[in-house]
Protein backbone atom coordinates (compact mmCIF):
# COMPACT_ATOMS: atom_id res chain seq x y z
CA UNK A 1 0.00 0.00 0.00
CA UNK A 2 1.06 3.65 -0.73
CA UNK A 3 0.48 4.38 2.82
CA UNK A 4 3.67 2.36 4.04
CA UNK A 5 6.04 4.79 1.31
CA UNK A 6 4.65 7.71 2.86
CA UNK A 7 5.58 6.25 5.98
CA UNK A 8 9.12 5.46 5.04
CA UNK A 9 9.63 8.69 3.13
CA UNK A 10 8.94 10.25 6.51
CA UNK A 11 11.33 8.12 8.45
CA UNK A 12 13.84 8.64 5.71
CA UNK A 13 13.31 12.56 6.50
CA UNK A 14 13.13 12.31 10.10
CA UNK A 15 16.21 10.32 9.58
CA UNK A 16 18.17 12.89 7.82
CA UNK A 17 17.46 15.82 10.60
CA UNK A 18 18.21 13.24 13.11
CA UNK A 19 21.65 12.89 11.55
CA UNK A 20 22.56 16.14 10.43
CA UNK A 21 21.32 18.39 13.27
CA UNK A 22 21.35 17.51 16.88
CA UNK A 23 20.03 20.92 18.03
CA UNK A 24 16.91 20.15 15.56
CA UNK A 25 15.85 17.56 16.32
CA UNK A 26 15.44 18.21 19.86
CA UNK A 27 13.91 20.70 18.80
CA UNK A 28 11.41 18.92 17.30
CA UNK A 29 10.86 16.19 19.41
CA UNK A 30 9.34 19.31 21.88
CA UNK A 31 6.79 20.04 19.27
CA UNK A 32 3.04 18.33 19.24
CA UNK A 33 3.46 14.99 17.64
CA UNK A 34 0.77 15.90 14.81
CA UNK A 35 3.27 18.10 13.93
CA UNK A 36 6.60 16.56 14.12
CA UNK A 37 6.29 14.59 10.68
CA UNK A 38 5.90 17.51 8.36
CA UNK A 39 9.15 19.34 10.19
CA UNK A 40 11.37 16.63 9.61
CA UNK A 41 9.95 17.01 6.12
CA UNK A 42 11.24 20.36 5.49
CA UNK A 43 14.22 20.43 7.37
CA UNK A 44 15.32 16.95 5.20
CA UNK A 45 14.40 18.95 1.89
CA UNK A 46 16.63 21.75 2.81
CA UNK A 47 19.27 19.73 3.91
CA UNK A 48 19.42 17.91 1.16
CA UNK A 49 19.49 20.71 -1.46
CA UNK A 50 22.25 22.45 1.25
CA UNK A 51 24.61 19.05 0.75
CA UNK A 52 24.27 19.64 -2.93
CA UNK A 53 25.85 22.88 -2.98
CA UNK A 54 27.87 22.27 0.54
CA UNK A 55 29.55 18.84 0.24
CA UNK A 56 29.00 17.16 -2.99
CA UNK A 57 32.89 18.02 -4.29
CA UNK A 58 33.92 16.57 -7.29
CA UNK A 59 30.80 16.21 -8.74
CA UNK A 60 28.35 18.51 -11.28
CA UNK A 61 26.68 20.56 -8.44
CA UNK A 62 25.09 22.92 -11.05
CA UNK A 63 23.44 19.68 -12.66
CA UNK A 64 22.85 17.96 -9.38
CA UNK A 65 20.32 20.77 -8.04
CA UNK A 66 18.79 21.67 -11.75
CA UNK A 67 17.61 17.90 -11.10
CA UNK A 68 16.89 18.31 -7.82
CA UNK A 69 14.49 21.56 -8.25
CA UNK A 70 12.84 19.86 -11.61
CA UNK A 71 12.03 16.87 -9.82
CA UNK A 72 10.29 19.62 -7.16
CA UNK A 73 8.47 21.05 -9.22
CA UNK A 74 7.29 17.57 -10.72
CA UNK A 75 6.49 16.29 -7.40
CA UNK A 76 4.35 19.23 -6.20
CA UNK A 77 2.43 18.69 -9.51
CA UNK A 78 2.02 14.70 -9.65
CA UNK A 79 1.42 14.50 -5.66
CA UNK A 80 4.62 12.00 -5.74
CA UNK A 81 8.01 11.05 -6.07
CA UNK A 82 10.35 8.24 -5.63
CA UNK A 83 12.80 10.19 -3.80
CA UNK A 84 11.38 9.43 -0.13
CA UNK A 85 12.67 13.28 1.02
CA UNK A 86 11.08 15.02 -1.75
CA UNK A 87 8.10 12.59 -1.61
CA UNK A 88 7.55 13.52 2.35
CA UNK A 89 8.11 17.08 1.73
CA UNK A 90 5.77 17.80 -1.55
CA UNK A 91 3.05 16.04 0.94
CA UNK A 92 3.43 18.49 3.40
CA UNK A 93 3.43 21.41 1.15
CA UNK A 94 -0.14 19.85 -0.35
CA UNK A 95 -1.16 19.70 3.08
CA UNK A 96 -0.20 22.95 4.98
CA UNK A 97 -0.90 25.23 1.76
CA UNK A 98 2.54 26.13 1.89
CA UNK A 99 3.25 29.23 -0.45
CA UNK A 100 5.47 27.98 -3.84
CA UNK A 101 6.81 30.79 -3.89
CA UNK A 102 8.92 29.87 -0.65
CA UNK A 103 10.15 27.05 -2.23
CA UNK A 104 11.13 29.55 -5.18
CA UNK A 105 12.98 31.64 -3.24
CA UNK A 106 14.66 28.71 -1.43
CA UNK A 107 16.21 26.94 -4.28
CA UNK A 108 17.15 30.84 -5.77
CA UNK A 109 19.43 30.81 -2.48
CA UNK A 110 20.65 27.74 -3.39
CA UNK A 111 21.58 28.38 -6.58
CA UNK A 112 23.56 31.33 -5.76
CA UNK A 113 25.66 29.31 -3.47
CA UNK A 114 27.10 27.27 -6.87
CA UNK A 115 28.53 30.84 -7.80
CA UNK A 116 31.30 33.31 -6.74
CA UNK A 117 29.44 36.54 -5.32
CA UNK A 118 30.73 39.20 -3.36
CA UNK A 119 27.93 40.15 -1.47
CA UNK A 120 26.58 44.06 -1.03
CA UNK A 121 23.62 44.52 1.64
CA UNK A 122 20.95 43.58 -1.00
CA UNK A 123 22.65 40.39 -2.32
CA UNK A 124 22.90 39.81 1.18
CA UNK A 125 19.80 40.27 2.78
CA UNK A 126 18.42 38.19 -0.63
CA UNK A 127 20.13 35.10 0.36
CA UNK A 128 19.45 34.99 3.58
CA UNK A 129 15.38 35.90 3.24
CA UNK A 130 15.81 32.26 0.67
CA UNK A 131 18.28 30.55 2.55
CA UNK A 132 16.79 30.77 5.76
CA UNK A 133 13.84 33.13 6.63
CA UNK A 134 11.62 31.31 4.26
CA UNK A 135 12.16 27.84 5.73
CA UNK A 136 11.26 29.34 9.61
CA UNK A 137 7.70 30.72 7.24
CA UNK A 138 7.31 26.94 5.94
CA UNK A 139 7.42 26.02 9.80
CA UNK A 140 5.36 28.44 10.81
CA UNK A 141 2.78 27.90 8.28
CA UNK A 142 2.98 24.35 9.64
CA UNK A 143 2.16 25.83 13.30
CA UNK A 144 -0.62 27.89 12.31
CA UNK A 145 -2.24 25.20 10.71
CA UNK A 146 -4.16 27.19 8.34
CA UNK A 147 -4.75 29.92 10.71
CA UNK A 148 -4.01 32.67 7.92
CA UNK A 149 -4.62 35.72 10.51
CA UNK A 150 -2.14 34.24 13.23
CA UNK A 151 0.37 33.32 10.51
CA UNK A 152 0.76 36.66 9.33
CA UNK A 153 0.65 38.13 12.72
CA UNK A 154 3.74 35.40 13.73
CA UNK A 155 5.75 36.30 9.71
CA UNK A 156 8.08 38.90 10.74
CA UNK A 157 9.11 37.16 13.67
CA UNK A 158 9.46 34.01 11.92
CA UNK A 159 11.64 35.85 9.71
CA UNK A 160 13.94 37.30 12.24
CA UNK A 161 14.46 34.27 13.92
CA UNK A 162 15.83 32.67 10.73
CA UNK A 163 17.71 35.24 9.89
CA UNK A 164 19.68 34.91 13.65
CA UNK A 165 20.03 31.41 12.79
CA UNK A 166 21.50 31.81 9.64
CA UNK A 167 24.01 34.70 10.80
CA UNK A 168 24.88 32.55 14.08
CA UNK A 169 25.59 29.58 10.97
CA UNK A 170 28.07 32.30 9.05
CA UNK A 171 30.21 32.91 11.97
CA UNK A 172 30.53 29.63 13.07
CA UNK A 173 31.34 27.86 9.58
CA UNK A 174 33.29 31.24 8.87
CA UNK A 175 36.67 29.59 8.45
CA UNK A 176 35.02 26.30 6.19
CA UNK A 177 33.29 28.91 4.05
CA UNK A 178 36.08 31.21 3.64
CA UNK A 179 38.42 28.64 2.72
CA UNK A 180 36.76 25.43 1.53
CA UNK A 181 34.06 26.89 -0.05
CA UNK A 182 35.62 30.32 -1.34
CA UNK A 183 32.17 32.14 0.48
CA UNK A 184 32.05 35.27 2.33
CA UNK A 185 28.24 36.07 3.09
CA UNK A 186 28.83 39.23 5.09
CA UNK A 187 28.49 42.51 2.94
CA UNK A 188 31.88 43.66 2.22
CA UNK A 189 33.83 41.69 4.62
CA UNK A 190 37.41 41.67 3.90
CA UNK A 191 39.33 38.41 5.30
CA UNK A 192 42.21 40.07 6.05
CA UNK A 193 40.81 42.45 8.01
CA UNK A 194 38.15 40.59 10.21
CA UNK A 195 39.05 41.53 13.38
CA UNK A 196 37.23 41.73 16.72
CA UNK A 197 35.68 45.06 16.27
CA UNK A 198 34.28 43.55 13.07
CA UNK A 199 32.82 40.27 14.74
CA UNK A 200 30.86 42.26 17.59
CA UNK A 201 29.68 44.83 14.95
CA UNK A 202 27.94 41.41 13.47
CA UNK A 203 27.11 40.30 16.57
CA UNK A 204 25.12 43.11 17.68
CA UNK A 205 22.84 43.17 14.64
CA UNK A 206 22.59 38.94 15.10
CA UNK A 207 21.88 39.79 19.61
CA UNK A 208 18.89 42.66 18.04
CA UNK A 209 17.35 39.91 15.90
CA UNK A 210 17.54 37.26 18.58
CA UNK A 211 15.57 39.56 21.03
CA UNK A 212 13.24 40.50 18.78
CA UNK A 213 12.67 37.05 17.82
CA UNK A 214 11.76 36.03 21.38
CA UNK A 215 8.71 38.06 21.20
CA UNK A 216 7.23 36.40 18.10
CA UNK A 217 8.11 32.56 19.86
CA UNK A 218 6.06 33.32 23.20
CA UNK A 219 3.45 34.09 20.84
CA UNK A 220 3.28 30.93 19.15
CA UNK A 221 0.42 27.88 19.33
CA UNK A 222 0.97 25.69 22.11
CA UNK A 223 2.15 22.93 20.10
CA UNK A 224 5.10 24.56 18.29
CA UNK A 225 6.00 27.07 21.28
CA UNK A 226 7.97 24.85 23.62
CA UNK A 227 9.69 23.67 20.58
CA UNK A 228 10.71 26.69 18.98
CA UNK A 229 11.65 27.62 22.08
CA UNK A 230 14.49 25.10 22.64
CA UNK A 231 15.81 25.58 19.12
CA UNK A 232 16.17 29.15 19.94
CA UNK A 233 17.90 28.53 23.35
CA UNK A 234 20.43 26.45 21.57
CA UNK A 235 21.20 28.58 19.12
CA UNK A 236 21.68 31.46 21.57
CA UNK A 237 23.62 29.02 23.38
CA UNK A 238 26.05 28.50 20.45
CA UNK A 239 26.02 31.98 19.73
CA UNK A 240 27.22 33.28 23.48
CA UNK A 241 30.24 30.83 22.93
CA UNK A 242 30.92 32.80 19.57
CA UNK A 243 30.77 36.18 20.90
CA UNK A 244 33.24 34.64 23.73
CA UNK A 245 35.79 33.58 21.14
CA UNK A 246 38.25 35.41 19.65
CA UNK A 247 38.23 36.84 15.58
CA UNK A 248 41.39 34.48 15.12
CA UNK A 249 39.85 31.45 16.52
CA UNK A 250 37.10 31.35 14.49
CA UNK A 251 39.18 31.53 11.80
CA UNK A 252 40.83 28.75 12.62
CA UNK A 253 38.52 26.36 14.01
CA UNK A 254 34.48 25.76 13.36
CA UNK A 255 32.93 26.40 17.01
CA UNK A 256 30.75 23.73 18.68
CA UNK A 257 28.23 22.84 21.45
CA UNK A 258 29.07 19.31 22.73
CA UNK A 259 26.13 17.41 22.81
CA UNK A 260 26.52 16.62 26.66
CA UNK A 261 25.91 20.59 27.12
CA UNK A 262 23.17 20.64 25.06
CA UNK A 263 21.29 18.28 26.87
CA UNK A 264 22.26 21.22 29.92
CA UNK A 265 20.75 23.47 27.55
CA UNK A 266 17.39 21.44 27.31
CA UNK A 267 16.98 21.21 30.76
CA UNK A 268 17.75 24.25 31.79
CA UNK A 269 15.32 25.57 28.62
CA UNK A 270 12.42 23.82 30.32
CA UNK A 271 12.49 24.81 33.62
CA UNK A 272 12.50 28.63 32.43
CA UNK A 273 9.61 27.54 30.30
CA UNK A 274 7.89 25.92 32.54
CA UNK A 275 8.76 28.71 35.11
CA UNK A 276 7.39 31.65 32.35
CA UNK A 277 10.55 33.37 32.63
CA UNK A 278 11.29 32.97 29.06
């Protein structure tokens, strides 16, 4: 029966997020079950379109994702595909309404990570609106649940959050970008020259998005708030180790949060939760 490969195709998804991101799929697991399938749905889509232009070395990236985004499109059209990600995640666009045009503006990001670009604000603020704001708006049209009003209510902080995330993700991976991948996503950043005074200039614009975020999670449905929550605290988490390390590190080493303290994190998330002091 079909019913056991939309099964696996969410497994394979769940999977994927389970493997990739730690921080996630905590994450996750504190949303309302209902719920859960459809997130490990989108984050296994992005991740896998992400690996294409991240890690697949040595092979036609440019051809890989032209595949990739015409077997999108053909999925959200037939209501199918073999590829148990894309299969899981065309089912969940069908089923929270989720706008196309996300998933335009997502695989536009994508595609500008195959190319050299030296960013300027706009180029910047582009690819991280498809890189990463639109995914938090495919989650959050997942939390609505249909609930037009409260999604658009819930957008710009949706957006903000992503955006932190994203930023927090440039500063860590600054040194893997920078000189395995030949990126620099900040707007006129000069290697040479990224210093300390630099680094907290970007992390006081990444702190104001953070807070500002904060407002939009406690606003959230009760099944995604918890949830949202913890993703955020780890994040935040990640990002107070960043601000605590020097310019030169970073540049030398990708900056982590062991999995043992994140498990300090999640505790420590719920009791503030729990305690409304959030």
């Amino acid at each position: 029966m079909k019913k056991l490969f939309d099964e696996l195709s969410y497994e394979v998804s769940k999977s994927a997020t389970q493997k990739y991101s730690t921080s996630f799929s905590l994450g996750i697991l504190a949303l309302k079950p209902s719920i859960r399938p459809a997130v490990y749905a989108v984050y296994g889509y992005v991740r896998l379109a992400d690996e294409i232009v991240d890690s697949f070395h040595g092979y036609d990236k440019e051809k890989l994702l032209r595949r990739l985004k015409a077997e999108t499109y053909d999925a959200l059209e037939d209501g199918i595909s073999l590829n148990p990600i894309l299969h899981s995640f065309q089912e969940t666009v069908r089923q929270y309404d989720i706008d196309i045009r996300l998933v335009d503006q997502f695989l536009h990001s994508m595609e500008m990570d195959l190319h050299k670009i030296d960013y300027n604000s706009e180029l910047y603020k582009e690819y991280i609106y498809g890189s990463a704001e639109v995914v938090g708006l495919m989650c959050l049209q997942i939390f609505t649940e249909g609930n037009k009003e409260q999604y658009e209510k819930l957008k710009p902080f949706a957006m903000k959050l992503g955006s932190a995330f994203q930023k927090v993700n440039f500063l860590r991976d600054l040194k893997d970008d920078y000189q395995v991948l030949g990126r620099t996503y900040f707007p006129s950043l000069n290697m040479s020259v990224f210093d300390n005074k630099v680094k907290v200039q970007i992390e006081k614009e990444i702190e104001e998005e953070f807070n500002e975020a904060l407002q939009g999670i406690k606003k959230l449905p009760g099944s995604a708030i918890f949830g949202v929550y913890l993703a955020y605290r780890y994040y935040l988490s990640l990002f107070e180790k960043i601000k605590k390390t020097s310019s030169q590190r970073i540049l030398q080493q990708r900056i982590r949060i062991a999995n043992s303290q994140k498990i300090v994190v999640a505790f420590k998330s719920y009791i503030r939760y729990k305690s409304a002091y959030f």
